[in-house]
Protein backbone atom coordinates (compact mmCIF):
# COMPACT_ATOMS: atom_id res chain seq x y z
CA UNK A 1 38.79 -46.32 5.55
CA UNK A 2 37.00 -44.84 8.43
CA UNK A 3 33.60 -43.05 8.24
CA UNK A 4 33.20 -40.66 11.16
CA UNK A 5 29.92 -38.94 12.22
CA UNK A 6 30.46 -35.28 13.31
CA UNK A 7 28.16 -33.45 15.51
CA UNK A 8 28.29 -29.92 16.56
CA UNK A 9 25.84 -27.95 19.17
CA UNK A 10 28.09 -25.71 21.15
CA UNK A 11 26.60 -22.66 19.50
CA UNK A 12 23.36 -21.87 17.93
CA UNK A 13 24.54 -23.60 15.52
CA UNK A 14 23.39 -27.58 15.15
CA UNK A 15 25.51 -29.82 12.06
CA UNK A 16 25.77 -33.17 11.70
CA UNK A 17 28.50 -34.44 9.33
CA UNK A 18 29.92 -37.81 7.90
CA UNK A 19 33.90 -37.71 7.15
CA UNK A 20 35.83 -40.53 5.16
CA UNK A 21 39.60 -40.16 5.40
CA UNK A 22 39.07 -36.33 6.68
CA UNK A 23 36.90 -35.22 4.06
CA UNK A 24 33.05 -34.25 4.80
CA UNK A 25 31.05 -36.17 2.55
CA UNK A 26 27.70 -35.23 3.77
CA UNK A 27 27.02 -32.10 5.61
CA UNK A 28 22.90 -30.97 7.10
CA UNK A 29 23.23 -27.67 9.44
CA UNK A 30 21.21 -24.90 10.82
CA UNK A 31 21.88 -21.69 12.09
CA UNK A 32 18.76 -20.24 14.10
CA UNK A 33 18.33 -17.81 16.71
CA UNK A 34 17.24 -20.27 19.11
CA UNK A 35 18.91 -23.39 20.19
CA UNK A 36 16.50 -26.10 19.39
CA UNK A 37 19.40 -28.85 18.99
CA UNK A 38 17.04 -31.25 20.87
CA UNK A 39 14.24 -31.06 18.10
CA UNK A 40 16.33 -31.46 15.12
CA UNK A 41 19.65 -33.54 15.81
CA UNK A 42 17.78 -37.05 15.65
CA UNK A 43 16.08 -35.80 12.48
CA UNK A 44 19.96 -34.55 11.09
CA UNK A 45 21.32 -37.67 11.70
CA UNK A 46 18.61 -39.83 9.91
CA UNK A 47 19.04 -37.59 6.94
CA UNK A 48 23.12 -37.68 7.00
């Protein structure tokens, strides 16, 4: 029973995800015209 945290910011896109047994079970995302992955992936992961 794994929990694994996911975190995409290869595009414009910035998610950060929690999986258990390879289904998301928590999911925060945004997709905005600029990349400001620095400003909100600490503040993603606190929420997740």
């Amino acid at each position: 029973m794994a929990f694994i945290l996911n975190i995409e910011t290869a595009t414009k896109n910035c998610s950060v995800s929690i999986s258990k047994n390879g289904e998301t079970i928590v999911l925060k995302e945004l997709n905005s015209g600029e990349y400001s992955h620095a400003e909100k992936l600490h503040e993603f992961i606190k929420q997740v």
